[in-house]
PDB file of N, CA and C in Angstrom:
ATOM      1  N   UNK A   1      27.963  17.083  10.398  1.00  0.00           N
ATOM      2  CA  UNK A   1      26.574  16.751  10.126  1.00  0.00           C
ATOM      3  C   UNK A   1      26.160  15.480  10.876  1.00  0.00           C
ATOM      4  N   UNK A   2      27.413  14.093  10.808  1.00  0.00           N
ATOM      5  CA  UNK A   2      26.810  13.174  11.669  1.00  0.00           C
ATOM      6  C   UNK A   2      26.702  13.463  13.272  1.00  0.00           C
ATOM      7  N   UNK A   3      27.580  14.297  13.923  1.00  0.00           N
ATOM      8  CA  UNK A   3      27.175  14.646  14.863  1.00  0.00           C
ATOM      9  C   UNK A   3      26.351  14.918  15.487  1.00  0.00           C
ATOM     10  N   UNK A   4      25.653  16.358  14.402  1.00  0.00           N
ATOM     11  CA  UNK A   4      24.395  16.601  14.684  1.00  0.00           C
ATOM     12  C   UNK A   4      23.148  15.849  14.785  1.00  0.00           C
ATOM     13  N   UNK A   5      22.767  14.888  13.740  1.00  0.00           N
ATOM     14  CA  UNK A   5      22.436  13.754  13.712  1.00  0.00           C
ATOM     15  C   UNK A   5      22.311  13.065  15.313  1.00  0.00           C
ATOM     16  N   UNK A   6      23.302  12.534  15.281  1.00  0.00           N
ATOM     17  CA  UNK A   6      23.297  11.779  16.521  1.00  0.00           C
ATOM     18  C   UNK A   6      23.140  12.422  18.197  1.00  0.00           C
ATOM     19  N   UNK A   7      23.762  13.846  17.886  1.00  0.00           N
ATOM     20  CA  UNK A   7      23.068  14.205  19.416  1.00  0.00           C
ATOM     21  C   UNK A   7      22.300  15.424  19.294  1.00  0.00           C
ATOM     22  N   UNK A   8      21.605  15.682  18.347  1.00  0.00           N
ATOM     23  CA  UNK A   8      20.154  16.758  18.179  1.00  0.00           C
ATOM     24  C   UNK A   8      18.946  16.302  18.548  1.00  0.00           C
ATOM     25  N   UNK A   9      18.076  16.924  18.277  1.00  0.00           N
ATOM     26  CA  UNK A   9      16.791  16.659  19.426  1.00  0.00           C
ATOM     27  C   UNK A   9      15.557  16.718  18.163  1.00  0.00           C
ATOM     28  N   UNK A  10      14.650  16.125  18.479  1.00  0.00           N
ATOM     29  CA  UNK A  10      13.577  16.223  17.387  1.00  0.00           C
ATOM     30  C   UNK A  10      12.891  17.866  17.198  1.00  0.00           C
ATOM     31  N   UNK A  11      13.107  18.435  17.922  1.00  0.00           N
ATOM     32  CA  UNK A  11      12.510  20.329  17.961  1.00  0.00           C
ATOM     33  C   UNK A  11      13.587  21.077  16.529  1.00  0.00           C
ATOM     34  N   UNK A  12      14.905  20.299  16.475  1.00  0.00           N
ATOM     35  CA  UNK A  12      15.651  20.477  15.839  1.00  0.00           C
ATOM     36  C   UNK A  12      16.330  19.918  14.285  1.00  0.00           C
ATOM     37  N   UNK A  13      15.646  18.732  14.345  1.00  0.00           N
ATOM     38  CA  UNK A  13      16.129  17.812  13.349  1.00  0.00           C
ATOM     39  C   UNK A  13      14.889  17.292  12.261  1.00  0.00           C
ATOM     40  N   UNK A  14      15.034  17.632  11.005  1.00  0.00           N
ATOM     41  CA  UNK A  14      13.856  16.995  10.042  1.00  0.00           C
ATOM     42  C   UNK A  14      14.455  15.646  10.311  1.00  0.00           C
ATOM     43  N   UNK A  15      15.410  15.421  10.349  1.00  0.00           N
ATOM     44  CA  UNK A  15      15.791  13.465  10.357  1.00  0.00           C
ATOM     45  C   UNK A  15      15.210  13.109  11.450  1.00  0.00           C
ATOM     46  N   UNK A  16      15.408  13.999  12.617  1.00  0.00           N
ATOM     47  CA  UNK A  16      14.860  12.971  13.753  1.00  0.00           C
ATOM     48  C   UNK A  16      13.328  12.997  13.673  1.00  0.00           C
ATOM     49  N   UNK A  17      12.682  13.920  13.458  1.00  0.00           N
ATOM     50  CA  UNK A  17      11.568  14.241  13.048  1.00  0.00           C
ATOM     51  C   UNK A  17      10.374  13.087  12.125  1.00  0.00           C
ATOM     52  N   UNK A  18      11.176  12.950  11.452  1.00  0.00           N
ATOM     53  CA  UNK A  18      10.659  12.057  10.795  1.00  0.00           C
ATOM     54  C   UNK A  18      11.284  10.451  10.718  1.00  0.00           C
ATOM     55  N   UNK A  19      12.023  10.329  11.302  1.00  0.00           N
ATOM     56  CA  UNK A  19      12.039   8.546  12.142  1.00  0.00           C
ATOM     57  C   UNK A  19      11.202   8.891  13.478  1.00  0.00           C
ATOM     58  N   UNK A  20      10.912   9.629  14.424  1.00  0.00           N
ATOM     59  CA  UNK A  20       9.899   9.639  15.340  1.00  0.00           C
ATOM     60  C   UNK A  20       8.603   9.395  14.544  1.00  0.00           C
ATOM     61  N   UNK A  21       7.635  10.030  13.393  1.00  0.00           N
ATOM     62  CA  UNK A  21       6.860   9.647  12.794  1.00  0.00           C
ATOM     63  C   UNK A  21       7.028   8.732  11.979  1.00  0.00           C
ATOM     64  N   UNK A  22       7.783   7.891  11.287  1.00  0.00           N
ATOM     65  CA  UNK A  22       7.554   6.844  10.147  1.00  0.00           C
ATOM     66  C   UNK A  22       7.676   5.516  10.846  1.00  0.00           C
ATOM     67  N   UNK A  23       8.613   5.949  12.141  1.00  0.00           N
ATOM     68  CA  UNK A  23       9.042   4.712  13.261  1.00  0.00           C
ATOM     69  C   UNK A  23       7.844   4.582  14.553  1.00  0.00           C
ATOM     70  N   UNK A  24       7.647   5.486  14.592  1.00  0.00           N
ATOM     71  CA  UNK A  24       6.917   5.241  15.986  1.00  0.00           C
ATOM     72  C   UNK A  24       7.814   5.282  17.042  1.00  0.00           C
ATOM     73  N   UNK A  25       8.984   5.979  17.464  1.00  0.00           N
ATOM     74  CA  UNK A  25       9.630   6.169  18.419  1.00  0.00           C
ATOM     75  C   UNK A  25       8.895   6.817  19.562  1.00  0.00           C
ATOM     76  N   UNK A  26       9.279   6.704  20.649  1.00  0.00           N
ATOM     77  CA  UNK A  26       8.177   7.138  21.840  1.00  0.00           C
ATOM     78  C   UNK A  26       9.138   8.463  22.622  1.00  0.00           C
ATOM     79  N   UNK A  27      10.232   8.121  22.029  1.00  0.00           N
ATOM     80  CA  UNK A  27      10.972   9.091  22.640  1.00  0.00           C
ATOM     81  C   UNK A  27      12.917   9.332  21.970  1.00  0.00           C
ATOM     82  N   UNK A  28      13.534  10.375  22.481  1.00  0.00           N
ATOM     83  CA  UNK A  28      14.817  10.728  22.030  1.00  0.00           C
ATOM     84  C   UNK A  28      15.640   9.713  22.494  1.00  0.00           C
ATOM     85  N   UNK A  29      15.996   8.824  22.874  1.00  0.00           N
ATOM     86  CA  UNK A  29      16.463   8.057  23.428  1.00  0.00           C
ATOM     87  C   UNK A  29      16.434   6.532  22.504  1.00  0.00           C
ATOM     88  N   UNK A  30      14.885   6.762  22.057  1.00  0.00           N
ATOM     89  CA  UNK A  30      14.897   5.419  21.230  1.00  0.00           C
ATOM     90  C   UNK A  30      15.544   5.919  19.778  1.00  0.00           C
ATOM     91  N   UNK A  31      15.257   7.109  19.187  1.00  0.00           N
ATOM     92  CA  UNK A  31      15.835   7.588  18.193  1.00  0.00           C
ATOM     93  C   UNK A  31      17.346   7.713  18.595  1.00  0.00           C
ATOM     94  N   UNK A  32      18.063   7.968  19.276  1.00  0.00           N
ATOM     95  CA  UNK A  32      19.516   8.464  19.185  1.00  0.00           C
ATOM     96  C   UNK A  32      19.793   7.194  19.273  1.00  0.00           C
ATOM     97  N   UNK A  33      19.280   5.604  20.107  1.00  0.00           N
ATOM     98  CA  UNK A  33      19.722   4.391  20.002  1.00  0.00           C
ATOM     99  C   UNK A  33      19.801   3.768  18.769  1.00  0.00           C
ATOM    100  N   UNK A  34      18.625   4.022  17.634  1.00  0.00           N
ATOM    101  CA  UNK A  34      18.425   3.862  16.131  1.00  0.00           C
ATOM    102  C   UNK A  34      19.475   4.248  15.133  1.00  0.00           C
ATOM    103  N   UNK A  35      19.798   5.874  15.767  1.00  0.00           N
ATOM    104  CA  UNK A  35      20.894   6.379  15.212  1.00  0.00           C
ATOM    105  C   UNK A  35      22.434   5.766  15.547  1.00  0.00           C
ATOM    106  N   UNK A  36      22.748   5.799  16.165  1.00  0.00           N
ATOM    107  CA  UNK A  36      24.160   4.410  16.399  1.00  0.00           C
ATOM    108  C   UNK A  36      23.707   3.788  15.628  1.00  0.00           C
ATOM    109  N   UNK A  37      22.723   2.754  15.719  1.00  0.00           N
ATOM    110  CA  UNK A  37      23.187   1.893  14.867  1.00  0.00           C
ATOM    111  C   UNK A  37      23.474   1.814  12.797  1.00  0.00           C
ATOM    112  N   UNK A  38      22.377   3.492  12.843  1.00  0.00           N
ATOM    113  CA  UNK A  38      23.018   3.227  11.376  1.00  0.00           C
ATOM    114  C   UNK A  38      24.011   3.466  10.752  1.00  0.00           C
ATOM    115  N   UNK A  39      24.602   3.420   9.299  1.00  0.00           N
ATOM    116  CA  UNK A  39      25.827   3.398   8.521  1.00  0.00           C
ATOM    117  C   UNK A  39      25.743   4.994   7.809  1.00  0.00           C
ATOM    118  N   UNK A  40      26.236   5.782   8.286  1.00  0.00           N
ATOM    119  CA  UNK A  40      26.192   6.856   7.113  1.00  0.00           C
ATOM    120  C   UNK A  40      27.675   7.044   6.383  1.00  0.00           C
ATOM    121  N   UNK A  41      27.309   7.374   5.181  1.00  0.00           N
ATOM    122  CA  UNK A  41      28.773   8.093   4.095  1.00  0.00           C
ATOM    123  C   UNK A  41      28.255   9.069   3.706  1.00  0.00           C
ATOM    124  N   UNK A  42      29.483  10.243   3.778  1.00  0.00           N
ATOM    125  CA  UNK A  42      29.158  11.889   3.300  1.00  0.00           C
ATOM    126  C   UNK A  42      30.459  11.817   2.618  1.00  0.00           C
ATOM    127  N   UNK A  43      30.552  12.500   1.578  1.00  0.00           N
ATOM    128  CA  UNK A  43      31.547  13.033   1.011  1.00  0.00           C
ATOM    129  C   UNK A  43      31.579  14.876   0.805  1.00  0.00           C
ATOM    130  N   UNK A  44      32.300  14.863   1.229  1.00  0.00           N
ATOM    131  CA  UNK A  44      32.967  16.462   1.030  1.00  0.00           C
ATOM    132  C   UNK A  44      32.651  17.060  -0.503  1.00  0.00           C
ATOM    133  N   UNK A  45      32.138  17.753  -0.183  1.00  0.00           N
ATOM    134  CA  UNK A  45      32.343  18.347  -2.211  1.00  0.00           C
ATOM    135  C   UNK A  45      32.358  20.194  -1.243  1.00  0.00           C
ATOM    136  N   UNK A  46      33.357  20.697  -2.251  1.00  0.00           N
ATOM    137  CA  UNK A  46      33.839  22.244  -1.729  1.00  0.00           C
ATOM    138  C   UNK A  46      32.548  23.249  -2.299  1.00  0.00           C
ATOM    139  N   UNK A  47      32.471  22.944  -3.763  1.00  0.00           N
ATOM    140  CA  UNK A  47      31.656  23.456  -4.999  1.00  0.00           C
ATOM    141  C   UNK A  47      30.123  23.428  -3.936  1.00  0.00           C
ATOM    142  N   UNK A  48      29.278  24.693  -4.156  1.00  0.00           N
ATOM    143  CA  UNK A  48      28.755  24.593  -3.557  1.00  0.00           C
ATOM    144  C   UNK A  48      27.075  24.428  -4.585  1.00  0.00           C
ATOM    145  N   UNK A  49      27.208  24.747  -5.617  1.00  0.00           N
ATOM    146  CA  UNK A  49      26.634  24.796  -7.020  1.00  0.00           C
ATOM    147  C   UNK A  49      26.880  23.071  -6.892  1.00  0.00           C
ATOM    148  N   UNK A  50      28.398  22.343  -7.019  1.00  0.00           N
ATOM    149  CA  UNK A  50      27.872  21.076  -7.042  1.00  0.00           C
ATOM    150  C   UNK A  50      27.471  20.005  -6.395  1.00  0.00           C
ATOM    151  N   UNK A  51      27.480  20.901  -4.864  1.00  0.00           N
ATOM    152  CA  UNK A  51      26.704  20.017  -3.680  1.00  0.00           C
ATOM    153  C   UNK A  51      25.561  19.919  -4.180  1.00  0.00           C
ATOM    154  N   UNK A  52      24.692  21.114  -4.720  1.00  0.00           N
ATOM    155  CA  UNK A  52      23.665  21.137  -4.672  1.00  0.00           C
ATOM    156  C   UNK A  52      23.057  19.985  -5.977  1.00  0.00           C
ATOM    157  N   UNK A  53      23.638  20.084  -6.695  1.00  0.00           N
ATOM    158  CA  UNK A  53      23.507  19.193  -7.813  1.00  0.00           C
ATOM    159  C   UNK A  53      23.650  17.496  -8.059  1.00  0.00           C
ATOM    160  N   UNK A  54      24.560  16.975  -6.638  1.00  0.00           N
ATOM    161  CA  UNK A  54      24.799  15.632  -6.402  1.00  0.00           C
ATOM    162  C   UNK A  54      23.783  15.652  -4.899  1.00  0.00           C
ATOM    163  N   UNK A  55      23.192  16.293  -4.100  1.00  0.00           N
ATOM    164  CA  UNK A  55      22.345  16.043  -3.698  1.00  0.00           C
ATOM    165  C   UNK A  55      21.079  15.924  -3.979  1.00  0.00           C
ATOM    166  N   UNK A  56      20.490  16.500  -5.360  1.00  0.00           N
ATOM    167  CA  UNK A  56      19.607  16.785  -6.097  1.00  0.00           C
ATOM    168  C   UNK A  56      19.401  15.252  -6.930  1.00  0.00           C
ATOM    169  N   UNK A  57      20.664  14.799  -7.364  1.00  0.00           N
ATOM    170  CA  UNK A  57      20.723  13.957  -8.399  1.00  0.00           C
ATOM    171  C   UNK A  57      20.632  12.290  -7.489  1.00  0.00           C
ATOM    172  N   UNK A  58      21.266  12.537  -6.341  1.00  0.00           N
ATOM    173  CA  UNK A  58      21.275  11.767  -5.652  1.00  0.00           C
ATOM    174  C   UNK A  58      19.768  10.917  -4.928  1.00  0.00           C
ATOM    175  N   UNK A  59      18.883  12.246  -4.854  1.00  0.00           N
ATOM    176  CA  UNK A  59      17.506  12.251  -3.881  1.00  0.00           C
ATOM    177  C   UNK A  59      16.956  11.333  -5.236  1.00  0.00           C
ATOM    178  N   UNK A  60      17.191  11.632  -6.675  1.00  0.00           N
ATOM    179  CA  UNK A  60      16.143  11.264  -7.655  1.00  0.00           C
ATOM    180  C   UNK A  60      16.230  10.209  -7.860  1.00  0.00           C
ATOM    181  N   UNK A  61      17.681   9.206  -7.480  1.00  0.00           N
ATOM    182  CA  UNK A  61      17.905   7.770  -8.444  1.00  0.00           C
ATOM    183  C   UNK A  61      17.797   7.030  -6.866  1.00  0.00           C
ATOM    184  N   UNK A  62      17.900   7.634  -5.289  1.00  0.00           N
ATOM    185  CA  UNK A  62      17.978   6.900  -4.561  1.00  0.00           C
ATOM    186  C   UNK A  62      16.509   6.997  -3.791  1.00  0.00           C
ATOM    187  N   UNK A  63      15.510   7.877  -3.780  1.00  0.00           N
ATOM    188  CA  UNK A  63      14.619   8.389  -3.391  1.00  0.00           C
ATOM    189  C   UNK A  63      14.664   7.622  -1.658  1.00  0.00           C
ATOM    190  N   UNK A  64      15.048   8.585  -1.241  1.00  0.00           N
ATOM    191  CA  UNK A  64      14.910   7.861   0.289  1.00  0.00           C
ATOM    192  C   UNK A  64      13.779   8.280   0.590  1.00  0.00           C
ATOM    193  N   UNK A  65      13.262   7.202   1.719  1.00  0.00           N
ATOM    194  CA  UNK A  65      12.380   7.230   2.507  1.00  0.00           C
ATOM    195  C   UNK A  65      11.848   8.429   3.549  1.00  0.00           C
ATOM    196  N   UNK A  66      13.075   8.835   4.031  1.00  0.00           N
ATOM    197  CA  UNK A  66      12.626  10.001   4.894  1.00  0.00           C
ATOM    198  C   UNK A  66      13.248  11.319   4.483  1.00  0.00           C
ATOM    199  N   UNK A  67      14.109  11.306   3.481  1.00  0.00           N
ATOM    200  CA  UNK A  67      14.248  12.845   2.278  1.00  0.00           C
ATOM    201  C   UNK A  67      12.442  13.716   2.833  1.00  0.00           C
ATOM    202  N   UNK A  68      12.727  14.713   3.260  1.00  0.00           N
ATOM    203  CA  UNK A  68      11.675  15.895   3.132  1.00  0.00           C
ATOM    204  C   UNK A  68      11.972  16.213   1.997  1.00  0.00           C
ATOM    205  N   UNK A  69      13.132  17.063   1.502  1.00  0.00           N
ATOM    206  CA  UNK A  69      12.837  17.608  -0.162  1.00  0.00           C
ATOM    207  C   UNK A  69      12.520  16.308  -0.940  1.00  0.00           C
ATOM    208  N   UNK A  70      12.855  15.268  -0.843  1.00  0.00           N
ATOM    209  CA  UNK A  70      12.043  14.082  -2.236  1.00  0.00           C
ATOM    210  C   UNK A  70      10.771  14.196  -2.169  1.00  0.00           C
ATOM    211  N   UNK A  71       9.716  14.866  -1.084  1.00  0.00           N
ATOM    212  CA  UNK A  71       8.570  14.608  -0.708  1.00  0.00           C
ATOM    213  C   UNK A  71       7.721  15.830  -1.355  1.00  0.00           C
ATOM    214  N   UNK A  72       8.675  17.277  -1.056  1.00  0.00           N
ATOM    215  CA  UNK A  72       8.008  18.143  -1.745  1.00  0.00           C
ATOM    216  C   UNK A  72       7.811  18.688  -3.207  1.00  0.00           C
TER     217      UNK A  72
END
């Protein structure tokens, strides 16, 4: 997933998608430079019932900024 992240393209990515709009990036280049620099942690969960449930629970107490599902 961080991979993708870091070398996907905004045609492709709600993340990049939306740091091009909340940032004002002018281009892929300034976003993939943004991306280095941030910190991500993922943890593995197998359960796929409880991915869905610690990402769910997660969006509500951390409400990020650029979450699309926190928005809808």
């Amino acid at each position: 997933m961080l991979s993708d992240h870091k070398i996907g393209n905004i045609k492709g990515s709600q993340f990049r998608k939306a740091l091009m709009k909340n940032y004002n990036f002018k281009n892929e280049k300034e976003i993939s430079n943004y991306i280095q620099k941030c910190a991500f942690k993922f943890k593995e969960i197998e359960d796929s019932i409880e991915r869905i449930r610690l990402e769910y629970f997660a969006i509500a107490i951390l409400v990020p900024f650029l979450n699309v599902k926190a928005k809808q």
